[in-house]
N, C-alpha and C. Protein backbone atom coordinates (compact mmCIF):
# COMPACT_ATOMS: atom_id res chain seq x y z
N UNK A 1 -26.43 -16.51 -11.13
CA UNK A 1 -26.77 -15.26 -10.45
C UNK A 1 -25.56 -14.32 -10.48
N UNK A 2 -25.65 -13.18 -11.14
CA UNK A 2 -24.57 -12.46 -11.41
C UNK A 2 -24.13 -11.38 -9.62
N UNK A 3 -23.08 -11.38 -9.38
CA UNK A 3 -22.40 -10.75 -8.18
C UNK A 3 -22.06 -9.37 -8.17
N UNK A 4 -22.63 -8.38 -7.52
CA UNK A 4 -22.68 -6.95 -7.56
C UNK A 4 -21.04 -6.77 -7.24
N UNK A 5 -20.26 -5.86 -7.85
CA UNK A 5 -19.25 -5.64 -7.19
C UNK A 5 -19.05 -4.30 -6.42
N UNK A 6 -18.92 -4.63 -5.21
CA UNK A 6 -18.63 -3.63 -3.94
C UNK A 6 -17.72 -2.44 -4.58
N UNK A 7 -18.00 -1.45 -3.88
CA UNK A 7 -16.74 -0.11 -4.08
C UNK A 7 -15.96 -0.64 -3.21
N UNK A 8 -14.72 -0.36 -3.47
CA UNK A 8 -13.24 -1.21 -2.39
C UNK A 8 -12.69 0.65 -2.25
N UNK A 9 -12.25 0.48 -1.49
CA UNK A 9 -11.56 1.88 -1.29
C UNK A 9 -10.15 1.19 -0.67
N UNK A 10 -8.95 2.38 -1.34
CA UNK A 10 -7.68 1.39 -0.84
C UNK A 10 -6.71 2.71 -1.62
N UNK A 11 -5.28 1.85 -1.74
CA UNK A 11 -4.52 2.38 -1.96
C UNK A 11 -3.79 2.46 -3.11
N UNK A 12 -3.31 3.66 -4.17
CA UNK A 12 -2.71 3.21 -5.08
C UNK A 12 -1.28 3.53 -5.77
N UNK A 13 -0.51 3.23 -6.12
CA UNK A 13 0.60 3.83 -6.52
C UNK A 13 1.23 3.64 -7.39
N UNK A 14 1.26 4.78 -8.42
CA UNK A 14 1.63 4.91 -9.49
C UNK A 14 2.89 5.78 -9.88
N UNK A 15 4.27 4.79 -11.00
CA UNK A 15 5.40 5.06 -10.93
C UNK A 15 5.39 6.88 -11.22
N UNK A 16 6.36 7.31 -10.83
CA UNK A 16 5.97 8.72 -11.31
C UNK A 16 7.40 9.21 -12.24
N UNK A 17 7.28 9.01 -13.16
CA UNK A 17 8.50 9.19 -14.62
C UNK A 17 8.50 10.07 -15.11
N UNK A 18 8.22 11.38 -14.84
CA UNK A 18 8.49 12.65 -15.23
C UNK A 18 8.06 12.43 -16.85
N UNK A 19 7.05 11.90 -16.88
CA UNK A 19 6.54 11.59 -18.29
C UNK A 19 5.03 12.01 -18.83
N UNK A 20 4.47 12.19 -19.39
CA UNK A 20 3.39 12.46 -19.84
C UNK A 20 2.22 11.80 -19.34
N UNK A 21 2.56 10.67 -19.21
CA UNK A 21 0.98 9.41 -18.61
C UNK A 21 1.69 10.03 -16.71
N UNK A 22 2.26 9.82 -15.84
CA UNK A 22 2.84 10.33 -15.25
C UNK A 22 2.27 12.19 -14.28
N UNK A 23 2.11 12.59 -15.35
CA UNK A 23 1.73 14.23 -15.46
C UNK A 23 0.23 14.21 -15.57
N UNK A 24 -0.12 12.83 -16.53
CA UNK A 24 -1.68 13.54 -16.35
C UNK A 24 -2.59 12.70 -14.99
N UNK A 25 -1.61 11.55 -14.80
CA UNK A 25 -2.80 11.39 -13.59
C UNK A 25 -2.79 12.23 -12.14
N UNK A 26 -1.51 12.68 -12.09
CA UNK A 26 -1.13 13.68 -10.91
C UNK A 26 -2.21 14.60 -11.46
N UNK A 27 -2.08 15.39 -12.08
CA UNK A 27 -3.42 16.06 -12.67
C UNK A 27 -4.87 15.71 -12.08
N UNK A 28 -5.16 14.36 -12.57
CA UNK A 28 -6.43 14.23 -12.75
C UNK A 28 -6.53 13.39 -11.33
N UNK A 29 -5.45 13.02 -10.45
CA UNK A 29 -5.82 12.68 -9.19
C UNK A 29 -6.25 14.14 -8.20
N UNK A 30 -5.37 15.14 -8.41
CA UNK A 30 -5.39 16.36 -7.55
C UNK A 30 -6.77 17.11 -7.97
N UNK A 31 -7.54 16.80 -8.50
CA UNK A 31 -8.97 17.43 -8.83
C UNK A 31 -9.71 16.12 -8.23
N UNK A 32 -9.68 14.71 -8.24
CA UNK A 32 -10.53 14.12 -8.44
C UNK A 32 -11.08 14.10 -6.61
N UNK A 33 -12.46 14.20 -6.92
CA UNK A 33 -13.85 13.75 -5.71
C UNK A 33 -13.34 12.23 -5.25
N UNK A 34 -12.74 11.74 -6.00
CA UNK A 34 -12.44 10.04 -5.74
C UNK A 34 -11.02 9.88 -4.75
N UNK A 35 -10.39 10.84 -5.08
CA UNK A 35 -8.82 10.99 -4.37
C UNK A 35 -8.92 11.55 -2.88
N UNK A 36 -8.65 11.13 -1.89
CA UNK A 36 -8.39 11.68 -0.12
C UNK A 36 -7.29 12.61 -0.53
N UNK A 37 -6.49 11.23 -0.65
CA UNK A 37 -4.84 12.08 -0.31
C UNK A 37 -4.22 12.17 -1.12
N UNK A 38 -3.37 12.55 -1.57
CA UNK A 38 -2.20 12.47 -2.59
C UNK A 38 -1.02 12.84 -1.75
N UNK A 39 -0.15 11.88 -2.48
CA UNK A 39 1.40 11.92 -2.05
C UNK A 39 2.42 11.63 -2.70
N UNK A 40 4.11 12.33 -2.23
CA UNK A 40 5.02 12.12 -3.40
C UNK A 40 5.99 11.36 -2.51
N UNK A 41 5.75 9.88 -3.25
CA UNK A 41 6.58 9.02 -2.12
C UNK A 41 7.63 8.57 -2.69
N UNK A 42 8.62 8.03 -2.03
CA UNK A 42 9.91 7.03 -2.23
C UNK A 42 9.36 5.53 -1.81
N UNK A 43 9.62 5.05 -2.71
CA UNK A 43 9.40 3.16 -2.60
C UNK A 43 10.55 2.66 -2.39
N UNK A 44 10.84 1.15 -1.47
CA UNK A 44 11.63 0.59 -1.66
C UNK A 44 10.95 -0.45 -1.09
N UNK A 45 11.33 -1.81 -1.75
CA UNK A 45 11.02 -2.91 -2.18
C UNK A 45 11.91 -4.33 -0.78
N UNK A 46 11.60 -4.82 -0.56
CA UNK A 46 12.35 -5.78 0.34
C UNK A 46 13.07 -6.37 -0.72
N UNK A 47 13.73 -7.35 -0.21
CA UNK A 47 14.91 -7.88 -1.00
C UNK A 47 14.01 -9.67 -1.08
N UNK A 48 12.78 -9.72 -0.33
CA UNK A 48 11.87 -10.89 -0.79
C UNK A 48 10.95 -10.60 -2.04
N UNK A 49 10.67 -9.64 -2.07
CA UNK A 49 9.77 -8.89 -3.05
C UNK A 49 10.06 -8.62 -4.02
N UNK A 50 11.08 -8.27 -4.13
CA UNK A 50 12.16 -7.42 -5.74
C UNK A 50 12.20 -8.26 -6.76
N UNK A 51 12.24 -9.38 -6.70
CA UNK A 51 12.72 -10.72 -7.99
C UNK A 51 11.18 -10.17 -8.67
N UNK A 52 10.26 -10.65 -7.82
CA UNK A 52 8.60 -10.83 -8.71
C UNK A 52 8.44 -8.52 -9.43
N UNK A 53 8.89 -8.10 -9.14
CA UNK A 53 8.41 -6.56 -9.58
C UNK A 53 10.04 -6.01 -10.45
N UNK A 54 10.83 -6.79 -11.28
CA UNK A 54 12.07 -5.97 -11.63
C UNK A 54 11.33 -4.63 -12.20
N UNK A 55 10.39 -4.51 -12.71
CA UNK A 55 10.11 -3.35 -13.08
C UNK A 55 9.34 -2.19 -12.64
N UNK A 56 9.93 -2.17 -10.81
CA UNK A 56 9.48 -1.09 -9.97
C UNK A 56 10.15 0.01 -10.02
N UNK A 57 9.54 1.05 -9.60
CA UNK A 57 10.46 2.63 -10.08
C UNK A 57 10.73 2.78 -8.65
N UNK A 58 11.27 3.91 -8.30
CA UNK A 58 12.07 4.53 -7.09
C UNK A 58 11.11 5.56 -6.64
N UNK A 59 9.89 6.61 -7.74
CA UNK A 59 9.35 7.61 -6.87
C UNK A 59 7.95 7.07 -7.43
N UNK A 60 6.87 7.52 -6.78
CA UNK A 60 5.83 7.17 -7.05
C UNK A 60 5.05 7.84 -6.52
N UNK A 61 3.49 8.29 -6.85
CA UNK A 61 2.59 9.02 -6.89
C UNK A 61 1.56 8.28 -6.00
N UNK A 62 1.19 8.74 -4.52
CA UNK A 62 0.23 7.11 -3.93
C UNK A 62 -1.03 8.49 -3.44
N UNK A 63 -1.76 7.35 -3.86
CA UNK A 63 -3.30 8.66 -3.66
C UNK A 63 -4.06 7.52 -2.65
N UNK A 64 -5.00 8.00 -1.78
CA UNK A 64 -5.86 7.00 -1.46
C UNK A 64 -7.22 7.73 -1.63
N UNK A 65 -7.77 6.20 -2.28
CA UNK A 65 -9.05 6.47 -3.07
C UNK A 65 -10.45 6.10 -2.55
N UNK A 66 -11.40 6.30 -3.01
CA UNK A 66 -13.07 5.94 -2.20
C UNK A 66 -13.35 4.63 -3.08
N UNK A 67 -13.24 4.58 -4.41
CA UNK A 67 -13.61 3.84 -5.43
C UNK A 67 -12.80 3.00 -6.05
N UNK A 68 -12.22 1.62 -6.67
CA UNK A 68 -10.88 1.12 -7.04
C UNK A 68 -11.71 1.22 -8.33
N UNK A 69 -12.75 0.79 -8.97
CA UNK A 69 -12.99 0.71 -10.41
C UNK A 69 -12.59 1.93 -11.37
N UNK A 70 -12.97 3.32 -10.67
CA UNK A 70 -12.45 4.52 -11.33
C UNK A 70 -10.86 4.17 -11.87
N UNK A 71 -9.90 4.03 -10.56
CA UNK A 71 -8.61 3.61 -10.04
C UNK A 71 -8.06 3.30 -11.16
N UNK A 72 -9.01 1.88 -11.28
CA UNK A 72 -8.24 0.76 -12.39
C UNK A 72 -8.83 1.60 -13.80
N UNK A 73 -9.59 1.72 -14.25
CA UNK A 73 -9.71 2.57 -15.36
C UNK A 73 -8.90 3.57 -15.81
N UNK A 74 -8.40 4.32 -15.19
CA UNK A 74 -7.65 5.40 -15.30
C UNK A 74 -6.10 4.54 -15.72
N UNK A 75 -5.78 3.42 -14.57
CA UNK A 75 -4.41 2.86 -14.54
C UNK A 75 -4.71 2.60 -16.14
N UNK A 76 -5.60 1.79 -16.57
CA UNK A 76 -5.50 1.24 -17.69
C UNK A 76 -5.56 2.33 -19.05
N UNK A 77 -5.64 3.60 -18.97
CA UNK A 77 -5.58 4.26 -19.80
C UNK A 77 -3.91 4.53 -19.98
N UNK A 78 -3.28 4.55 -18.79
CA UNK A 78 -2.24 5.13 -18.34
C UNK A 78 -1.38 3.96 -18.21
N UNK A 79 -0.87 2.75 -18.98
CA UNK A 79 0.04 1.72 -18.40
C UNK A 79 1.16 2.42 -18.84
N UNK A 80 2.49 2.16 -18.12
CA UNK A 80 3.64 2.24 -18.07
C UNK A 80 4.63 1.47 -17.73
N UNK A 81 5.93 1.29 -18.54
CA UNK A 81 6.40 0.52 -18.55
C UNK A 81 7.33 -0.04 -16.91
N UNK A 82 7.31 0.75 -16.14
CA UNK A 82 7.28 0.50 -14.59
C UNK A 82 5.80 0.07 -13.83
N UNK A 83 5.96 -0.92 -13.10
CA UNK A 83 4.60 -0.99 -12.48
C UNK A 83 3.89 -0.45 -11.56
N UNK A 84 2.59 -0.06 -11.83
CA UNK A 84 1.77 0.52 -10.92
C UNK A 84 1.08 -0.81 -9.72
N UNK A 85 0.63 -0.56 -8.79
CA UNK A 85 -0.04 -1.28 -7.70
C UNK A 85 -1.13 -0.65 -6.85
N UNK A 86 -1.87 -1.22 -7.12
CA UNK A 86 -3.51 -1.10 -6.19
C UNK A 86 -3.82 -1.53 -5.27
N UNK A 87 -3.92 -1.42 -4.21
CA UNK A 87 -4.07 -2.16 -2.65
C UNK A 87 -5.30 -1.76 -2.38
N UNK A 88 -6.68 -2.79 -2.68
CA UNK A 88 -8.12 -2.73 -2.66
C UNK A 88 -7.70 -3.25 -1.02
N UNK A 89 -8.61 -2.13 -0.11
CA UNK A 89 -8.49 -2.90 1.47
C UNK A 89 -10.33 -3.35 1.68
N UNK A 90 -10.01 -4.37 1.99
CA UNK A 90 -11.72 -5.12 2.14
C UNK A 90 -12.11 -5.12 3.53
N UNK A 91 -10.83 -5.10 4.65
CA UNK A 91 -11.09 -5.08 5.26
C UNK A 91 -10.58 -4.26 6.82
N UNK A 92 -10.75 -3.19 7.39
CA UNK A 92 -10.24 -2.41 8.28
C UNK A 92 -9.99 -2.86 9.69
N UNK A 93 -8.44 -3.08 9.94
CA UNK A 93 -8.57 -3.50 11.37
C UNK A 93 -8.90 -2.55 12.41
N UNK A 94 -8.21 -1.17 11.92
CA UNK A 94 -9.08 -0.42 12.86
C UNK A 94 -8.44 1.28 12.10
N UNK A 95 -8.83 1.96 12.93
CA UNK A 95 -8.36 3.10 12.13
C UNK A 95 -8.49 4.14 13.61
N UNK A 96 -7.46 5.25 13.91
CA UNK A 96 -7.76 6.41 15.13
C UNK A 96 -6.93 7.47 14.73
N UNK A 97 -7.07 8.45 15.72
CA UNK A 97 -6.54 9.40 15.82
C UNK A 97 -4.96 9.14 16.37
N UNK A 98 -3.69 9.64 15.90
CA UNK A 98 -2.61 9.62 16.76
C UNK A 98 -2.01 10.79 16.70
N UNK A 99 -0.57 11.23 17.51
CA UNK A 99 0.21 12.36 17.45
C UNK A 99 0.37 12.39 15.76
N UNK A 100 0.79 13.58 15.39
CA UNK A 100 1.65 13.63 14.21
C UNK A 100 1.30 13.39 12.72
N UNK A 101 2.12 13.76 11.98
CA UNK A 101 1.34 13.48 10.53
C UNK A 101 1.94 12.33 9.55
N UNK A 102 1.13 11.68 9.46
CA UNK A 102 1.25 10.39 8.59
C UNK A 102 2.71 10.72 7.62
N UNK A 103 3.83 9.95 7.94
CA UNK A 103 5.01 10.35 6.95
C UNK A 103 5.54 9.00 6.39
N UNK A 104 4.75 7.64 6.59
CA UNK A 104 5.20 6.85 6.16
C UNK A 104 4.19 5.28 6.12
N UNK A 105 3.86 4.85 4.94
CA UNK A 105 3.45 3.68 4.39
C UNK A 105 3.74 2.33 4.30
N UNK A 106 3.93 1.36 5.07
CA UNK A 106 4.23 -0.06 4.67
C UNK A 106 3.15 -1.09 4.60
N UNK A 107 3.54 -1.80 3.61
CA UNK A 107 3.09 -3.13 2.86
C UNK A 107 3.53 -4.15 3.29
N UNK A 108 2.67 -5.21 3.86
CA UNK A 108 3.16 -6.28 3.83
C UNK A 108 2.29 -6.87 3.17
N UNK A 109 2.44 -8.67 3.44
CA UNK A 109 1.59 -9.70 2.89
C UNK A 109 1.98 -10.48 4.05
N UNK A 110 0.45 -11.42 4.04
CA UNK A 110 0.84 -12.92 5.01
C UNK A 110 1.31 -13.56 4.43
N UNK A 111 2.07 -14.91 4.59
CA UNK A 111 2.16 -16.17 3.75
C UNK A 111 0.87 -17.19 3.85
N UNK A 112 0.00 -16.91 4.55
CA UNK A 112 -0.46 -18.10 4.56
C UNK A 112 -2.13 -17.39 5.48
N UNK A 113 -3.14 -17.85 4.26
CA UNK A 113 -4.24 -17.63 5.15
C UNK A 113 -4.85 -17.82 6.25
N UNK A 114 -5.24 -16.48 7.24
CA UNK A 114 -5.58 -16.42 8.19
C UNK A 114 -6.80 -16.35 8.46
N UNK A 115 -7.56 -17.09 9.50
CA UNK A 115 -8.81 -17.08 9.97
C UNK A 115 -8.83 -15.74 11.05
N UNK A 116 -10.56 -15.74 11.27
CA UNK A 116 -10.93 -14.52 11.67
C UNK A 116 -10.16 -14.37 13.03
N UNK A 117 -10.18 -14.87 13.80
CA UNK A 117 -9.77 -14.95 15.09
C UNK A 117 -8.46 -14.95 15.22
N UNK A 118 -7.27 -15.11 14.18
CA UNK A 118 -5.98 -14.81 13.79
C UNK A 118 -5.85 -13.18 13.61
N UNK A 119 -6.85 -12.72 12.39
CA UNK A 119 -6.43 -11.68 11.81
C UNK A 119 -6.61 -10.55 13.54
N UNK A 120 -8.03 -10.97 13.87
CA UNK A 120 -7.77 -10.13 15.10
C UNK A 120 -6.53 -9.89 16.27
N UNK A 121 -6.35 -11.36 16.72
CA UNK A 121 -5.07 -11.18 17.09
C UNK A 121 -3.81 -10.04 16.27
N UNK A 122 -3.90 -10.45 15.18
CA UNK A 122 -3.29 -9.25 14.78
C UNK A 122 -2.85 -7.97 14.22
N UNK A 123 -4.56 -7.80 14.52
CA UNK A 123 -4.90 -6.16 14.94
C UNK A 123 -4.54 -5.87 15.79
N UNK A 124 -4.87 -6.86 17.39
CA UNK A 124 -4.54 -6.52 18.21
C UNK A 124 -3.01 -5.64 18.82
N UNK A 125 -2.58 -6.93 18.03
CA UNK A 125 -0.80 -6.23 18.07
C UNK A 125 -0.45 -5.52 17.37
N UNK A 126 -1.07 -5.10 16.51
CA UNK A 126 -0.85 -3.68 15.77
C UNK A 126 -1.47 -2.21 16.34
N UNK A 127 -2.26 -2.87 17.53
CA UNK A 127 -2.85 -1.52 18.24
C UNK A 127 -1.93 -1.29 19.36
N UNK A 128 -1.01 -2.15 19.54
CA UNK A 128 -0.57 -1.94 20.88
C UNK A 128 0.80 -0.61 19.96
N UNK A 129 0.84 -0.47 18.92
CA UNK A 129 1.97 -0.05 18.37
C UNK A 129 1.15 1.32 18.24
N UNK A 130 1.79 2.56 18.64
CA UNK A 130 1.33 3.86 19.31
C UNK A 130 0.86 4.69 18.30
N UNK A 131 1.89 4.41 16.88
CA UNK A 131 1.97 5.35 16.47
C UNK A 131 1.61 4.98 14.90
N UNK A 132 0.74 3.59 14.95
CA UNK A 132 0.05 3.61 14.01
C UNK A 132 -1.20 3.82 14.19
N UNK A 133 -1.56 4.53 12.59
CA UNK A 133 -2.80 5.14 12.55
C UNK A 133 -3.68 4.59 12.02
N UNK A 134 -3.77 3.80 11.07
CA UNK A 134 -4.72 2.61 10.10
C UNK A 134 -3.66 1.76 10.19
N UNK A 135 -4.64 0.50 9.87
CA UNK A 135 -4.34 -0.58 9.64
C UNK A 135 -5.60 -1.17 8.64
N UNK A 136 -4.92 -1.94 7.35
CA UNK A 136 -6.33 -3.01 6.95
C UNK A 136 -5.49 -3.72 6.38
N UNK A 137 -6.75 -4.40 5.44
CA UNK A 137 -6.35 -5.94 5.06
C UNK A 137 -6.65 -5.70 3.46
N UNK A 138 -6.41 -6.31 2.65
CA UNK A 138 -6.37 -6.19 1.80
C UNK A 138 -6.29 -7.11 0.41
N UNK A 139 -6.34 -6.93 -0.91
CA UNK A 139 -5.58 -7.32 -2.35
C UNK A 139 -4.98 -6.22 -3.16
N UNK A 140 -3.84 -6.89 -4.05
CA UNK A 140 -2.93 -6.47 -4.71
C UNK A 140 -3.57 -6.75 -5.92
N UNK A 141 -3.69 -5.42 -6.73
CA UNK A 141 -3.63 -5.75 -8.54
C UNK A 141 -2.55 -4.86 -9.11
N UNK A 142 -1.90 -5.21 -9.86
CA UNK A 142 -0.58 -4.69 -10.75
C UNK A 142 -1.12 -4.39 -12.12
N UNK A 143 -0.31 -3.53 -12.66
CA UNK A 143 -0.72 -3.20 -13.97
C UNK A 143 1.18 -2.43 -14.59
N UNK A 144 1.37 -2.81 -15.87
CA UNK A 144 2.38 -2.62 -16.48
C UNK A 144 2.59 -3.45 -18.14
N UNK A 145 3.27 -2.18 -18.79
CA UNK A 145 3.66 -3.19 -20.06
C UNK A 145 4.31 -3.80 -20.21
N UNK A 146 5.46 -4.50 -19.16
CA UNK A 146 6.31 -5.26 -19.57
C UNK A 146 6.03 -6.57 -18.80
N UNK A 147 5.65 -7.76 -18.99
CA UNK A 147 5.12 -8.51 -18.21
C UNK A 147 5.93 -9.35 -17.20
N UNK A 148 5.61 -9.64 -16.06
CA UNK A 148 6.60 -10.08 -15.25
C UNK A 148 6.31 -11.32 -15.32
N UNK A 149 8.26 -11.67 -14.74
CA UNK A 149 8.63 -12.70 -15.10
C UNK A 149 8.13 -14.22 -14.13
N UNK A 150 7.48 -13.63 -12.97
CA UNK A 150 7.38 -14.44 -11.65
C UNK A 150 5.89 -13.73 -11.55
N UNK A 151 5.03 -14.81 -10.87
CA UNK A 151 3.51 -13.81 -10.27
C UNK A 151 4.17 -13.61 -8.90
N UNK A 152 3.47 -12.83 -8.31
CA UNK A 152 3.58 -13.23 -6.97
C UNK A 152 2.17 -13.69 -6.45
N UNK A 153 2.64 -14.56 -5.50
CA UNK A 153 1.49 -15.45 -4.85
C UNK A 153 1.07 -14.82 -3.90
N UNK A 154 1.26 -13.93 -3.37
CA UNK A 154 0.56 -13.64 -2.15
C UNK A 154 -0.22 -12.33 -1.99
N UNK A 155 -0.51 -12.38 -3.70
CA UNK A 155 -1.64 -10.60 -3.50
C UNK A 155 -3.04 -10.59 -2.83
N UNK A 156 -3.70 -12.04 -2.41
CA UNK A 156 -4.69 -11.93 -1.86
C UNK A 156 -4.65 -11.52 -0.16
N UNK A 157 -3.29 -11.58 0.18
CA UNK A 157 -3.27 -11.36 1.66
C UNK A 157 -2.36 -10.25 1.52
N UNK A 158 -3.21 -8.94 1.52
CA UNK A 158 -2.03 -7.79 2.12
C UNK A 158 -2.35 -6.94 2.76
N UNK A 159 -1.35 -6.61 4.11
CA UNK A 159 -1.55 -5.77 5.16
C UNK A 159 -0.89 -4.37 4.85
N UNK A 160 -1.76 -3.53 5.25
CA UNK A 160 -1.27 -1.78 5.00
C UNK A 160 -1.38 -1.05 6.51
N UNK A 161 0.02 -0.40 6.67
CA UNK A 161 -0.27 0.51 8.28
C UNK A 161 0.19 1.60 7.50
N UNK A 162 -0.72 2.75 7.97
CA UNK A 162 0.08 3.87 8.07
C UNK A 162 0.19 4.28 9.14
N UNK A 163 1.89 5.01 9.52
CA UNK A 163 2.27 5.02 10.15
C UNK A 163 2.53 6.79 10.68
N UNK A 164 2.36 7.35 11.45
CA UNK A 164 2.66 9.11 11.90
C UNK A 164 3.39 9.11 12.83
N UNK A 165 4.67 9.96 12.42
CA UNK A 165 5.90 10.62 13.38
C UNK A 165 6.16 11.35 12.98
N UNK A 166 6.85 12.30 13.76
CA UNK A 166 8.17 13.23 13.48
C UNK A 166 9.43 12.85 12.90
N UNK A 167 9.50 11.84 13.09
CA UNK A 167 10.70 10.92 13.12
C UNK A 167 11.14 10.88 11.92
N UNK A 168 12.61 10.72 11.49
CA UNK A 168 13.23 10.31 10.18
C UNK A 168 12.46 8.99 9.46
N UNK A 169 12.64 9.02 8.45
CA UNK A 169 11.92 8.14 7.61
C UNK A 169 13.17 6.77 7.94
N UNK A 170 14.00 6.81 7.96
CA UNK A 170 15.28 5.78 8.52
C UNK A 170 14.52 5.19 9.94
N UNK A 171 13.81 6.04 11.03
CA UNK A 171 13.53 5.53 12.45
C UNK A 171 12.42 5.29 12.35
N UNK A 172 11.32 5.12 11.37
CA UNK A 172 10.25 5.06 11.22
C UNK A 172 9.98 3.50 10.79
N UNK A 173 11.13 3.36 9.34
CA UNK A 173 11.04 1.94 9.05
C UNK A 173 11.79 1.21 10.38
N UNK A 174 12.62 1.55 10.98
CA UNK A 174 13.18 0.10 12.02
C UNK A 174 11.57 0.33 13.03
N UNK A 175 11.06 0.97 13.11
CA UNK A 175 9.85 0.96 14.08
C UNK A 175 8.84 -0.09 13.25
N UNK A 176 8.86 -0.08 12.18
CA UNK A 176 8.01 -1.01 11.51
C UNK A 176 8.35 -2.58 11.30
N UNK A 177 9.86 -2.20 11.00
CA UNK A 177 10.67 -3.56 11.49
C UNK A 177 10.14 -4.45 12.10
N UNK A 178 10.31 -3.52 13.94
CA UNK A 178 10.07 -4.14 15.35
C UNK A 178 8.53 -4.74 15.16
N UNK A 179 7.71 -3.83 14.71
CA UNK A 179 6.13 -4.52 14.52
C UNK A 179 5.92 -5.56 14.19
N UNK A 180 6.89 -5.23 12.85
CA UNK A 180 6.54 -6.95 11.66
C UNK A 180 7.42 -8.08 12.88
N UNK A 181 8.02 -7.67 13.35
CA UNK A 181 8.92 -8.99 14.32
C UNK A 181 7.57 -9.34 15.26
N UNK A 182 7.16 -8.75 16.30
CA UNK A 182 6.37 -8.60 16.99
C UNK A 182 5.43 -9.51 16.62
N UNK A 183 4.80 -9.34 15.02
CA UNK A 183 3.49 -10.26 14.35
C UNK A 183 3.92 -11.56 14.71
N UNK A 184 5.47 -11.57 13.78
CA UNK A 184 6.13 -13.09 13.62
C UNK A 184 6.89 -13.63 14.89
N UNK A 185 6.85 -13.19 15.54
CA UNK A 185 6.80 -13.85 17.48
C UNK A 185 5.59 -15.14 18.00
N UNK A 186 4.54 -14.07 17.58
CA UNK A 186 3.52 -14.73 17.86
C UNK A 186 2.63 -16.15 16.83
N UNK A 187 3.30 -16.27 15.64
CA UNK A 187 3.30 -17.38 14.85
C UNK A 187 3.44 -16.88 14.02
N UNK A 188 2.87 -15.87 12.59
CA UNK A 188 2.38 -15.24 12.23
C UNK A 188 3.36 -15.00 11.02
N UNK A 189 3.26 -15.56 9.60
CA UNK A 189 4.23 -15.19 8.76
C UNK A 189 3.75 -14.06 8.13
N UNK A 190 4.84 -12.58 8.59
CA UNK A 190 3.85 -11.41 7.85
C UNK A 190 5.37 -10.66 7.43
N UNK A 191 5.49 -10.30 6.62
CA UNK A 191 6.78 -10.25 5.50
C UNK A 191 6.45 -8.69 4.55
N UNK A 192 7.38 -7.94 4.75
CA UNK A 192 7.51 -6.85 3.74
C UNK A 192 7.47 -6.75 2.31
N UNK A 193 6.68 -5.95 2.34
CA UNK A 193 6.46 -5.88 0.78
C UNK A 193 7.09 -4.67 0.09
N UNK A 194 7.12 -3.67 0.75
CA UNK A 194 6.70 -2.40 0.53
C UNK A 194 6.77 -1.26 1.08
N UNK A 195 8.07 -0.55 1.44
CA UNK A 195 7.99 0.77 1.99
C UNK A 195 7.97 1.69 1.32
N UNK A 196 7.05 2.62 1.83
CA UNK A 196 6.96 4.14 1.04
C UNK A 196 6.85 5.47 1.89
N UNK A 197 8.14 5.83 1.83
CA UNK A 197 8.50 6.90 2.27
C UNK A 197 7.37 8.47 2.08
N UNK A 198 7.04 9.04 2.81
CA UNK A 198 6.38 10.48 2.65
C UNK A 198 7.18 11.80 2.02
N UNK A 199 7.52 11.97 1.10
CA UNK A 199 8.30 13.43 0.46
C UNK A 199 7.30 14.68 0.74
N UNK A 200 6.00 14.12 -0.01
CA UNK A 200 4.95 16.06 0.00
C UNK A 200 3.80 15.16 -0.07
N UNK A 201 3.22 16.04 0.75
CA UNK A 201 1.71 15.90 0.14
C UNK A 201 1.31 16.58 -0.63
N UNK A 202 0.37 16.55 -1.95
CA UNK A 202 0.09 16.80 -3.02
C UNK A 202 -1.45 17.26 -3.06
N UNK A 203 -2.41 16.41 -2.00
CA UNK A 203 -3.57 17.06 -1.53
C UNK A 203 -3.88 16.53 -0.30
């Protein structure tokens, strides 16, 4: 019995190299019906994360999308030799209104699969945190020409907050810090993947 595949709506980010593949999806994201947001972000990588991605760039192009199949089609027209990343979210812990405008993105992953009554718990504690605005759950797909040297194991479990302040992008990540501590208080191995700074919005 063949398995329909769902539209995933999620997150994506693609290296941005002042290059031609580069130029045209900024292009063809800032027109597209499929694209929310567009943004011109700064990445930086944890120092757990970095071994499995040597071939991550520094600026990157992160749109969030309605559809991942468009997503991945496009990535695949467009590989580059820095890697791109797709964060399909399957599942929403919650999503509201807060002060301020979304200026900053983090990634994590669990180590270790969580049951339903876990993950809530830690929604929960992600709601108590003021000044996040989404939260979900998620998978990781990568795409690049140079093949890496390590997989990483933990693309089936990944957590995405976005986060809204005024605040320096420096006081924003130790606020995210305190969160991820907060998770891992309560048992909870939940580990950085992924910060991405807000430069412009693009749409």
């Amino acid at each position: 019995m063949s398995k329909l595949k769902l539209m995933s709506s999620g997150y994506v980010c693609a290296p941005y190299l002042h290059n031609r593949d580069s130029l045209e999806l900024k292009e063809s994201w800032t027109s597209s019906k499929n694209i929310e947001k567009l943004f011109f972000v700064t990445g930086t990588f944890s120092s757990d994360s970095q071994p499995y991605f040597s071939t991550s760039a520094n600026h990157y192009l992160l749109a969030k999308f309605k559809d991942s199949s468009i997503i991945e089609k496009e990535l695949s027209n467009h590989v580059q030799e820095k890697t791109s990343f797709v964060f399909n979210i399957h599942d929403d812990l919650f999503e509201r209104e807060v002060l301020g405008d979304i200026n900053f993105i983090s990634i994590y992953y669990l180590e270790y699969d969580e049951g339903e009554e876990d993950l809530q718990e830690i929604a929960g504690i992600l709601l108590k945190r003021e000044k996040i605005e989404i939260a979900g759950l998620g998978k990781m797909i990568t795409t690049c020409s140079v093949p890496s040297k390590f997989t990483f194991p933990y693309s089936e479990n990944i957590v995405v907050i976005e986060v809204a302040s005024e605040k320096s992008h420096q006081s924003v990540k130790k606020y995210c810090d305190q969160t991820q501590r907060d998770v891992t208080r309560k048992g909870f191995t939940l580990s950085n993947l992924l910060s991405l700074s807000i430069l412009d919005q693009l749409k």
